[in-house]
N, C-alpha and C. Protein backbone atom coordinates (compact mmCIF):
# COMPACT_ATOMS: atom_id res chain seq x y z
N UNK A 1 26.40 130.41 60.22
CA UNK A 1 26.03 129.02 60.41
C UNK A 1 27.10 128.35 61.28
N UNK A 2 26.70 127.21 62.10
CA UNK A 2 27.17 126.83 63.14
C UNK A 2 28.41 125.84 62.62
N UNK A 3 29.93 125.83 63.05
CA UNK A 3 30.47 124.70 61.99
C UNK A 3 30.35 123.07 62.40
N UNK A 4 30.36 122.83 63.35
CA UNK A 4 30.05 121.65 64.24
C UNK A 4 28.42 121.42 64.63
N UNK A 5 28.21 119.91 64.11
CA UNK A 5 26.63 119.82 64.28
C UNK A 5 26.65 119.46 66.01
N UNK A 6 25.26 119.97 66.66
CA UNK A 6 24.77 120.10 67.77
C UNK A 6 23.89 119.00 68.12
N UNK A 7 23.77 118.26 69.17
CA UNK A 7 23.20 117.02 69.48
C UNK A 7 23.00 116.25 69.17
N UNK A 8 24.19 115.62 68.82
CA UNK A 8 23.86 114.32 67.40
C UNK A 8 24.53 113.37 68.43
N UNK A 9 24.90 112.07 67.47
CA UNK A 9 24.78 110.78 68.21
C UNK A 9 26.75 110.54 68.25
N UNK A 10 27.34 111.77 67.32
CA UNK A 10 28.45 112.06 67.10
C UNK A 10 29.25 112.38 68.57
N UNK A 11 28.54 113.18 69.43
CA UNK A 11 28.72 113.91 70.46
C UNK A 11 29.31 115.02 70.57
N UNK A 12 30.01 115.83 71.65
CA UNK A 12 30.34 117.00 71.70
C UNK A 12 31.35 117.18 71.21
N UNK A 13 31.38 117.81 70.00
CA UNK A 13 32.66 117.73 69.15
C UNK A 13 33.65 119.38 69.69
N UNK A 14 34.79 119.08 69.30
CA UNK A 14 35.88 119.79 69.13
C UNK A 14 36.39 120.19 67.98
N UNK A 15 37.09 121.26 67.88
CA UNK A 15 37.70 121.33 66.66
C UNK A 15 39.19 121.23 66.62
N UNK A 16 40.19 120.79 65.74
CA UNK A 16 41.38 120.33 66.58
C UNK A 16 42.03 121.44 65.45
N UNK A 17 41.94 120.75 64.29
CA UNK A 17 43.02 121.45 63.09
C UNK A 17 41.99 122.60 61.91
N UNK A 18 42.09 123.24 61.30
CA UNK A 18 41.55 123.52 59.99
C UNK A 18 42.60 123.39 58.82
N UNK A 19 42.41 122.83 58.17
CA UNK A 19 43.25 122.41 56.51
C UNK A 19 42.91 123.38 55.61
N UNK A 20 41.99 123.55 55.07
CA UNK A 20 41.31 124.59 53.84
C UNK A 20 40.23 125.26 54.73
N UNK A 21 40.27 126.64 54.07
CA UNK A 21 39.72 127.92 54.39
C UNK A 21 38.98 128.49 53.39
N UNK A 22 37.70 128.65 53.08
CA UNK A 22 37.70 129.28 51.91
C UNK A 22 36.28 129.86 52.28
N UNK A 23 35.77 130.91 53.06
CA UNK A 23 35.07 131.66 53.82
C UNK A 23 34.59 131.06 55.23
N UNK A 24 34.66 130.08 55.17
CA UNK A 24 34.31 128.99 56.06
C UNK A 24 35.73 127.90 56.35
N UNK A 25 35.85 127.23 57.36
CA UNK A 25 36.54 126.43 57.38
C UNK A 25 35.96 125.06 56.21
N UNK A 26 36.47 124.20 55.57
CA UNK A 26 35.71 123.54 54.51
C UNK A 26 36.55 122.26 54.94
N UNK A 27 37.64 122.22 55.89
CA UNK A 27 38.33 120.68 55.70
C UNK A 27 39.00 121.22 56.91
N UNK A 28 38.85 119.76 58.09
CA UNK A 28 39.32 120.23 59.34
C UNK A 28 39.65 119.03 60.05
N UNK A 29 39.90 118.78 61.13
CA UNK A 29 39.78 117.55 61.95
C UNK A 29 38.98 118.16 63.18
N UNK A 30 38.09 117.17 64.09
CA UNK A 30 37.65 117.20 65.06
C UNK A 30 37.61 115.95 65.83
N UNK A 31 37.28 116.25 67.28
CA UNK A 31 37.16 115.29 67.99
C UNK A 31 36.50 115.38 69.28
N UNK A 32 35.61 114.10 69.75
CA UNK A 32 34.48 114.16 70.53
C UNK A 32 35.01 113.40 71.87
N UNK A 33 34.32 114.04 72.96
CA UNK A 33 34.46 114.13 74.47
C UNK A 33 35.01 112.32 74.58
N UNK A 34 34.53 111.98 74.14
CA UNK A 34 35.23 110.17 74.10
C UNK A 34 36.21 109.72 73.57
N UNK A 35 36.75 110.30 72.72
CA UNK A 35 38.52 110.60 72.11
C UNK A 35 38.01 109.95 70.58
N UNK A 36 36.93 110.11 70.29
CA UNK A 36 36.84 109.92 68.70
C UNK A 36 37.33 110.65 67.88
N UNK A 37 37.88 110.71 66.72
CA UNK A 37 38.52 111.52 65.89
C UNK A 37 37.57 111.54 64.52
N UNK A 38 37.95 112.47 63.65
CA UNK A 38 37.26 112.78 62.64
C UNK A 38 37.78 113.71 61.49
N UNK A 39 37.93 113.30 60.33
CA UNK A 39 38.43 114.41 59.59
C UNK A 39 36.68 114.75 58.98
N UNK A 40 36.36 116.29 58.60
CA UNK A 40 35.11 116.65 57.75
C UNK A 40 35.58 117.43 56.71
N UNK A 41 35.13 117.49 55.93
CA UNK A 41 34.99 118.08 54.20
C UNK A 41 33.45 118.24 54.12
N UNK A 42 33.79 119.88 53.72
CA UNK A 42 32.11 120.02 53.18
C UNK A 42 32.00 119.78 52.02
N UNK A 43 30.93 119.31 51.41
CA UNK A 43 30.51 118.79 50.01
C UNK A 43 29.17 119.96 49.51
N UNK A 44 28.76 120.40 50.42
CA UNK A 44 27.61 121.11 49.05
C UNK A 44 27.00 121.98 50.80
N UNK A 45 26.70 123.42 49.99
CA UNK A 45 26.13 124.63 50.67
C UNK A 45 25.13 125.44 50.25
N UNK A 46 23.92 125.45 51.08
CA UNK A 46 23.46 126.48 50.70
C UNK A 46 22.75 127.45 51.68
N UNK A 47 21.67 128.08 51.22
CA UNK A 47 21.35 129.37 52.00
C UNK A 47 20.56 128.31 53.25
N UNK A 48 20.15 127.33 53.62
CA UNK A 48 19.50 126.50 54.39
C UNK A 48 20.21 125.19 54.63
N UNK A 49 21.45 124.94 54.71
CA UNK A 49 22.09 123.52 55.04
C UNK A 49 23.34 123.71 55.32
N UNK A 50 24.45 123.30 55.72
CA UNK A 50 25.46 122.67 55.26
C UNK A 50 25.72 121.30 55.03
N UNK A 51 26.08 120.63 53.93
CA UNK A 51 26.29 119.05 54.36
C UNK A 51 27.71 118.83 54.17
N UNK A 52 27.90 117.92 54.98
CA UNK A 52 29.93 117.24 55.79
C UNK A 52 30.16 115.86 55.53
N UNK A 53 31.06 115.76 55.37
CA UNK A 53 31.15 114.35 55.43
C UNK A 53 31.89 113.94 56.26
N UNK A 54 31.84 113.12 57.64
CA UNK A 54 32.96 113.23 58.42
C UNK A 54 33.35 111.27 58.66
N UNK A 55 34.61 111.43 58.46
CA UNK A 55 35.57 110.08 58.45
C UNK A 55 35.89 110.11 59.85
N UNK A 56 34.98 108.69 60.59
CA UNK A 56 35.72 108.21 62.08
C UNK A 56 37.04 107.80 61.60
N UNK A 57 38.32 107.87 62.64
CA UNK A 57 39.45 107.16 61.99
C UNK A 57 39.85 106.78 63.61
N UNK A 58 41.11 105.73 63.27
CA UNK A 58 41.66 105.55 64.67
C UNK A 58 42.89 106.97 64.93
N UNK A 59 43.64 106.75 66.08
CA UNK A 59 44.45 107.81 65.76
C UNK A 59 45.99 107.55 65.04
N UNK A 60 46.20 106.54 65.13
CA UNK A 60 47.75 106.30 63.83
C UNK A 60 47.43 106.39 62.79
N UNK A 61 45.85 106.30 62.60
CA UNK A 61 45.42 106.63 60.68
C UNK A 61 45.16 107.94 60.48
N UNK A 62 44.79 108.80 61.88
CA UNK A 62 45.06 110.03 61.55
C UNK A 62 46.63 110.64 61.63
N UNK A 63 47.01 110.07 62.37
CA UNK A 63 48.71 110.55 62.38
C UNK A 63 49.33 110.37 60.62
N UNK A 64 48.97 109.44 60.03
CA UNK A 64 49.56 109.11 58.72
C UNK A 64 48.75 109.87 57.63
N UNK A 65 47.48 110.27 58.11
CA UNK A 65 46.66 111.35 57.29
C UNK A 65 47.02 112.43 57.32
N UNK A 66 47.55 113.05 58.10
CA UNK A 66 48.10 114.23 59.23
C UNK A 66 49.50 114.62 58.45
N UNK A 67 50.21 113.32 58.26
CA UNK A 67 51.90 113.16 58.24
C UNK A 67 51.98 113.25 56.00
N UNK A 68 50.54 113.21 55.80
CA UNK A 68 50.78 113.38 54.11
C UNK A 68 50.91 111.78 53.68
N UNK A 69 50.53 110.31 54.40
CA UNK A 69 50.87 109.35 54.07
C UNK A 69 49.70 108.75 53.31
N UNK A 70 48.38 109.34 53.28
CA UNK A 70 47.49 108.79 52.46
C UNK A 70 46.73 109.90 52.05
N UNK A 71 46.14 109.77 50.81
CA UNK A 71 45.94 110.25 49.86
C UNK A 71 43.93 110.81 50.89
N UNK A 72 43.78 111.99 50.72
CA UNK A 72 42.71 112.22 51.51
C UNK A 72 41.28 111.30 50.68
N UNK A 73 41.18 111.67 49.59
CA UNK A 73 40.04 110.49 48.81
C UNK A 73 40.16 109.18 49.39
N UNK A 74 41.19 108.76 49.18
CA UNK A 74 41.51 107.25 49.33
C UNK A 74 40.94 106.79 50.52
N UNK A 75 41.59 107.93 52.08
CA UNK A 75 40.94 108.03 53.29
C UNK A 75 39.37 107.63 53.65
N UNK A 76 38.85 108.47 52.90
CA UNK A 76 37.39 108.37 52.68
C UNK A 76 36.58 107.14 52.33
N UNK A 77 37.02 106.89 50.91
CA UNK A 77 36.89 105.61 50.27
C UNK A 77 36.97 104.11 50.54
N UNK A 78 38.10 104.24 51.39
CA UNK A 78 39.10 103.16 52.52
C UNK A 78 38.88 103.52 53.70
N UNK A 79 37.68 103.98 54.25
CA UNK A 79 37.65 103.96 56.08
C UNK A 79 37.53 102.42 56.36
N UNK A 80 38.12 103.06 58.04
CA UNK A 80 38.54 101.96 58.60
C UNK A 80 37.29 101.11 58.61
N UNK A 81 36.05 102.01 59.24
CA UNK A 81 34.81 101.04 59.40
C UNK A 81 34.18 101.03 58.15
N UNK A 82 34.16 101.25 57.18
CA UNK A 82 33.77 100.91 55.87
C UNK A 82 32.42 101.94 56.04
N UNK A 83 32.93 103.21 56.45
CA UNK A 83 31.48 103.63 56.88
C UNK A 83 31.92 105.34 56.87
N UNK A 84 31.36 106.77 56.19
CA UNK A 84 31.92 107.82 57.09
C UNK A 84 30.38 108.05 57.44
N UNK A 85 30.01 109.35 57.70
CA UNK A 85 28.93 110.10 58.58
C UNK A 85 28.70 111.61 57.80
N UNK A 86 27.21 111.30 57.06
CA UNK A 86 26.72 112.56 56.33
C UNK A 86 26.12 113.17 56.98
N UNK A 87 26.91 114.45 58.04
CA UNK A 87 26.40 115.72 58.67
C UNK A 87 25.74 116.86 57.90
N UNK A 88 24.61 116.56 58.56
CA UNK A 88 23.77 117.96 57.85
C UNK A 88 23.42 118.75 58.96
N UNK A 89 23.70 120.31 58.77
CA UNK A 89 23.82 121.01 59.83
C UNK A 89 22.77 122.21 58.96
N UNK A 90 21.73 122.12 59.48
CA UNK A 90 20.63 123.31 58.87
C UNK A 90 20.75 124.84 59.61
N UNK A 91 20.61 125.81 58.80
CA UNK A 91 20.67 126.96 59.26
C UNK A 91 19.58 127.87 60.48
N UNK A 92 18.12 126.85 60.07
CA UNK A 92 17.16 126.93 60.86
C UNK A 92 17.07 126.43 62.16
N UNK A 93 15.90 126.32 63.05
CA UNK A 93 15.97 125.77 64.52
C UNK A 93 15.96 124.37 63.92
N UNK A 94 15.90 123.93 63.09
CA UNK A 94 15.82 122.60 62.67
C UNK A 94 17.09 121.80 62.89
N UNK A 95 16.36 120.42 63.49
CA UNK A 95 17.82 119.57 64.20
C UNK A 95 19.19 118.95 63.60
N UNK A 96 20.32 119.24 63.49
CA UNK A 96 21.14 118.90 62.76
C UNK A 96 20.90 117.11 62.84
N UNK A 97 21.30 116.79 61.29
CA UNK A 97 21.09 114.91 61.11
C UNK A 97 22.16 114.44 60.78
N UNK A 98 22.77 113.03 61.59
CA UNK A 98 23.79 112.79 60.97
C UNK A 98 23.43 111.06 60.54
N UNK A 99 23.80 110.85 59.60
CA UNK A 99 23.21 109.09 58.67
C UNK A 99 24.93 108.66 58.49
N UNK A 100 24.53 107.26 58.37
CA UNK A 100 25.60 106.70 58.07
C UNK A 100 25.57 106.53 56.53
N UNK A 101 26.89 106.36 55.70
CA UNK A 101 27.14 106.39 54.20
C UNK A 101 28.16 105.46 54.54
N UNK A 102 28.26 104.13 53.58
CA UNK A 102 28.61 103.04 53.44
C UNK A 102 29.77 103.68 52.47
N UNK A 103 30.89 103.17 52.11
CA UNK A 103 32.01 103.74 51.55
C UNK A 103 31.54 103.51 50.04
N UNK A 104 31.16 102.09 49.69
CA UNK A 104 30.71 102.11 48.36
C UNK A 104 29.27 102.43 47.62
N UNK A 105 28.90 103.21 48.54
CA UNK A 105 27.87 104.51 48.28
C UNK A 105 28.27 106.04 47.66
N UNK A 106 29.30 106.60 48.21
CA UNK A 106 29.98 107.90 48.39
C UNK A 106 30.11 108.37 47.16
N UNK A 107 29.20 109.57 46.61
CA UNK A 107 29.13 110.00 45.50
C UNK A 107 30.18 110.33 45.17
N UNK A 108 31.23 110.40 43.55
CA UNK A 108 31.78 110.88 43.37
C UNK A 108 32.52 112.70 43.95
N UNK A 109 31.64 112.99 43.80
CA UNK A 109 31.43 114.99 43.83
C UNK A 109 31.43 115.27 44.75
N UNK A 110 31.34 114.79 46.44
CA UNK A 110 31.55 114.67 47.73
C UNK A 110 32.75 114.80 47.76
N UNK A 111 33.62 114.06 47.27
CA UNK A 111 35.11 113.31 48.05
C UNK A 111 36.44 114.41 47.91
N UNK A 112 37.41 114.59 48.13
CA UNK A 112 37.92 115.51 47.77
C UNK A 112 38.95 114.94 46.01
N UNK A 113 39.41 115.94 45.75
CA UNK A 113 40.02 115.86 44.47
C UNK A 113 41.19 114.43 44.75
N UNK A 114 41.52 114.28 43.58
CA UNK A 114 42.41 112.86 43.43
C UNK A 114 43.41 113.87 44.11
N UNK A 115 45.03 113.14 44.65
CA UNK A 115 46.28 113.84 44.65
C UNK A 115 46.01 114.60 45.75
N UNK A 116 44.85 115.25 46.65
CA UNK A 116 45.25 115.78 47.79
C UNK A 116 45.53 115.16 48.98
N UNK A 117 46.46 115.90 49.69
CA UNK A 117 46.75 115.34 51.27
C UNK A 117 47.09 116.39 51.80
N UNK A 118 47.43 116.39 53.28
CA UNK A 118 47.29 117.15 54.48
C UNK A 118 48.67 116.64 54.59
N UNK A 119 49.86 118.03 54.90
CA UNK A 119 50.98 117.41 54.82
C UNK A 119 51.71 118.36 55.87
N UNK A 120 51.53 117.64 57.95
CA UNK A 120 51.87 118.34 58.65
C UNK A 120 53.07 117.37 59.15
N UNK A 121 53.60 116.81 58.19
CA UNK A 121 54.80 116.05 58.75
C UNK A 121 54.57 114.94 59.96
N UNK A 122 55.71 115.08 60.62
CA UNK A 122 55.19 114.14 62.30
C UNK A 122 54.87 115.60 62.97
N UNK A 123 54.84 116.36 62.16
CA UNK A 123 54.78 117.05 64.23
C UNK A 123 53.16 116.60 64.92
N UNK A 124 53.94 116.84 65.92
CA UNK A 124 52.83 115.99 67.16
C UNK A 124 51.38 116.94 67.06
N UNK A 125 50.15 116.90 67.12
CA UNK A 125 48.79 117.51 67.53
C UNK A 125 48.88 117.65 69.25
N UNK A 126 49.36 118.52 69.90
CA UNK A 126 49.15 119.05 70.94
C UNK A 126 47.63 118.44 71.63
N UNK A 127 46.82 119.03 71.49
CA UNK A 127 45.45 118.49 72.13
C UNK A 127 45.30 116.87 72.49
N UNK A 128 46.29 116.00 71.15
CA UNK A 128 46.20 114.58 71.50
C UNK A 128 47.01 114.08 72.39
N UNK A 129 48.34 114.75 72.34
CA UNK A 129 49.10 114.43 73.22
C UNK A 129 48.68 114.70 74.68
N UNK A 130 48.16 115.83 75.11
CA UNK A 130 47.32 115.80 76.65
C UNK A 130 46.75 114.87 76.84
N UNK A 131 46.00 114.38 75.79
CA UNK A 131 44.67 113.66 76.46
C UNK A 131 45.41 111.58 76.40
N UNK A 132 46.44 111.45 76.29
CA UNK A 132 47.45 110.21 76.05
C UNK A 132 47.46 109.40 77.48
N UNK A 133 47.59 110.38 78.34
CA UNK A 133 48.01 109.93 79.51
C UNK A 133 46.72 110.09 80.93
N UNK A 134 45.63 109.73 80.78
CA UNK A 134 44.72 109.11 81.38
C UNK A 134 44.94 108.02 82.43
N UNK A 135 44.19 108.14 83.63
CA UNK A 135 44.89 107.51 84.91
C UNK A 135 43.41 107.01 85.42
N UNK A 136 43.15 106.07 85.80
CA UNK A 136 41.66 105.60 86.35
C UNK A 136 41.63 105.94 87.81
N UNK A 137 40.91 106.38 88.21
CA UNK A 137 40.99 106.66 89.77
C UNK A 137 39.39 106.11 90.57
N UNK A 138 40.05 105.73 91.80
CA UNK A 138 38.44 104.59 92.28
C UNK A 138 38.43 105.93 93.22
N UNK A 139 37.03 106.14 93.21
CA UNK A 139 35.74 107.00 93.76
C UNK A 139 34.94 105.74 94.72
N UNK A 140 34.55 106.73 96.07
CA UNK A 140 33.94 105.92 97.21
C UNK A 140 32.35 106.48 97.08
């Protein structure tokens, strides 16, 4: 099964980091051709789905997510836009869907455990740092 959903309104995603591994990547960061960022956690699998939950964030809230400074639930719970994105990525030709989930919707059993975080210090994400320094150039 594919780990990144395909033609969604998300766009062409990347994969930047993986956090947890557990036959599958299950907790990762990604990010789309427009410099959106995203942490996903899968919540529930089966022989016909995957479903994700993926948190837009800015990037100093991922740097402090990144750095072990907030609690990954909390992340979720506390997005910035009061909003994450329930990716469903089907195993069939059937079109991956992604819906918006309001924060005080978010089922318990989705979210990750109390007490976890992602704890890569400051060091810098390589991929973000390339893409920092953007230059506008006029075309005739």
């Amino acid at each position: 099964m594919r780990l990144l959903p395909q033609s969604t309104h998300l766009g062409k995603l990347k994969l930047l980091e993986v956090y947890e591994y557990y036959d599958t990547p299950c907790l990762f960061s990604c990010r789309n051709a427009s410099g959106h960022l995203f942490i996903a956690i899968l919540f529930d699998q089966t022989k016909k789905c995957q479903k994700w939950l993926y948190l837009p964030m800015s990037q100093r809230r991922f740097e402090n997510i990144r750095a072990g400074l907030i609690e990954l639930r909390n992340a979720f719970l506390n997005a910035e836009d009061g909003l994450v994105y329930e990716v469903i990525i089907n195993s069939d030709d059937n079109a991956d869907r992604v819906e918006i989930i309001w924060c005080e919707n978010l089922v318990d059993d989705w979210l990750p455990m109390p007490n976890e975080f992602i704890k890569f210090g400051n060091e810098p994400l390589p991929l973000l740092e390339e893409c920092q320094d953007y230059t506008a150039v006029k075309t005739n």
